[in-house]
Structure formats: C-alpha cells, structure tokens
Protein backbone atom coordinates (compact mmCIF):
# COMPACT_ATOMS: atom_id res chain seq x y z
CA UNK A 1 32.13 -111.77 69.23
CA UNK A 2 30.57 -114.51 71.66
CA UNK A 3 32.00 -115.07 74.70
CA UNK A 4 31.69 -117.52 76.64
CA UNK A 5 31.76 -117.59 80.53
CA UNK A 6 31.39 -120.15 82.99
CA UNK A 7 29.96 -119.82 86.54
CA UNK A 8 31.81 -122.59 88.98
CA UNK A 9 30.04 -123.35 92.11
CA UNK A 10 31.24 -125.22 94.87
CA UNK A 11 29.64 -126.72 98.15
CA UNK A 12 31.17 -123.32 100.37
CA UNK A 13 29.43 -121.10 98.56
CA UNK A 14 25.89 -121.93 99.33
CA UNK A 15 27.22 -122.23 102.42
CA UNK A 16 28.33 -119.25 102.88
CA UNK A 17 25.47 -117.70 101.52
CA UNK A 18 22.93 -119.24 103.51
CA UNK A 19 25.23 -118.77 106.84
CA UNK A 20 24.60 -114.70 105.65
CA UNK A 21 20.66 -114.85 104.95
CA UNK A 22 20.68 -116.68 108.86
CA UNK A 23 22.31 -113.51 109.69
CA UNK A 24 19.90 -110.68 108.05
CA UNK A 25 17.08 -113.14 109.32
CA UNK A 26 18.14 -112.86 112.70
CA UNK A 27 18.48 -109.31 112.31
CA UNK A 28 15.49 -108.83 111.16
CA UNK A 29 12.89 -110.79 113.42
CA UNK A 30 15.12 -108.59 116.11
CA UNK A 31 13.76 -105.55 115.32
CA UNK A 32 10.87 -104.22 117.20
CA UNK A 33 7.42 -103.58 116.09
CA UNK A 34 5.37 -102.75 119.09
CA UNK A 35 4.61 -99.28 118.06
CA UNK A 36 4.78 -99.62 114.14
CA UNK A 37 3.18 -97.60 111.79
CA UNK A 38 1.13 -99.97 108.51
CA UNK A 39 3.66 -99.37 106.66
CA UNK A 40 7.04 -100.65 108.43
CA UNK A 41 4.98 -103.60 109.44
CA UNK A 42 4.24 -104.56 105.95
CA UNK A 43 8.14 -103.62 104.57
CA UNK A 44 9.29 -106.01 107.75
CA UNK A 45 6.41 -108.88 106.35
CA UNK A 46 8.37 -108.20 102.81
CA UNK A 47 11.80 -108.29 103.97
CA UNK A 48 10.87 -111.86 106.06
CA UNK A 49 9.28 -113.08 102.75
CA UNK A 50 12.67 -112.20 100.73
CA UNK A 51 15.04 -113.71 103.09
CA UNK A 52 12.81 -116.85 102.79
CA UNK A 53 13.02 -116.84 99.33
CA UNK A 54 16.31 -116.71 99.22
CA UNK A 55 17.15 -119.38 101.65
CA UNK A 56 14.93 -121.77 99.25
CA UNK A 57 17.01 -120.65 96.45
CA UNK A 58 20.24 -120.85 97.74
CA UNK A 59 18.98 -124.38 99.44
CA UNK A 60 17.83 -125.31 95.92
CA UNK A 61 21.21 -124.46 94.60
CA UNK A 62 22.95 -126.37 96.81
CA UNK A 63 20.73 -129.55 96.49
CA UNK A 64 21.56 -129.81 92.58
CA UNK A 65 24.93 -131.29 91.66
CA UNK A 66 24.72 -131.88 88.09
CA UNK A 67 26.24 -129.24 85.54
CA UNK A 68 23.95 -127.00 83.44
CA UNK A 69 24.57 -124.10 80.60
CA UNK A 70 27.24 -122.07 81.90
CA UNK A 71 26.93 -123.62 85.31
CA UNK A 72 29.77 -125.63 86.59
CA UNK A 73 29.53 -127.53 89.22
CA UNK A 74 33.05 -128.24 90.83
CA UNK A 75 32.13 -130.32 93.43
C-alpha cells in the first residue's frame, strides 16, 4: 500500500526554527574554554560548525517558495 504524505511549510516555521538555532548559538559561544582539555575544544568547534549548518539550511528553506515532491509550500 503507498501512502502518500505531504509536508506543508509555512513562513513561521523557519522562523521559528532559526529564532531556536540563535538560541543554542548563543548558548554555546557562552560557554567557557579557558581551561579546556583538546577534546571539549574540538566538540565546542563541532557543535559551532552544526549550528551553522543548520542556520544555512533552515535559511535555504526559507528562501525557496516553490512546491517540490511531497513538499508543500503554503505560503
């Protein structure tokens, strides 16, 4: 049986999203470093590259308006 499911996205969503990732990104240049071992210096570099991944994505997201596959966009 196929079924079929579509994804709607609207203008808040992004939004929200990327008002979130501001939020861990904030967080997470906040934390301090001075006496780091290697290690949590290069998980902090990681977690700073992933939240700036996903602010591209969810910028890319919100930049395209036309509808694609299951994507719907609603607005």
């Amino acid at each position: 049986m196929n079924t079929y499911c579509m994804i709607n996205r609207t203008e808040r969503i992004p939004s929200t999203a990327l008002q979130e990732i501001e939020s861990l990104e904030t967080e997470a240049t906040t934390l301090s470093m001075r006496n780091a071992h290697d290690s949590q210096v290069a998980a902090l570099a990681r977690l700073e590259s992933q939240i700036q991944l996903a602010q591209e994505m969810v910028k890319a997201m919100r930049n395209r308006t036309e509808s694609l596959g299951s994507h719907y966009r609603a607005n």
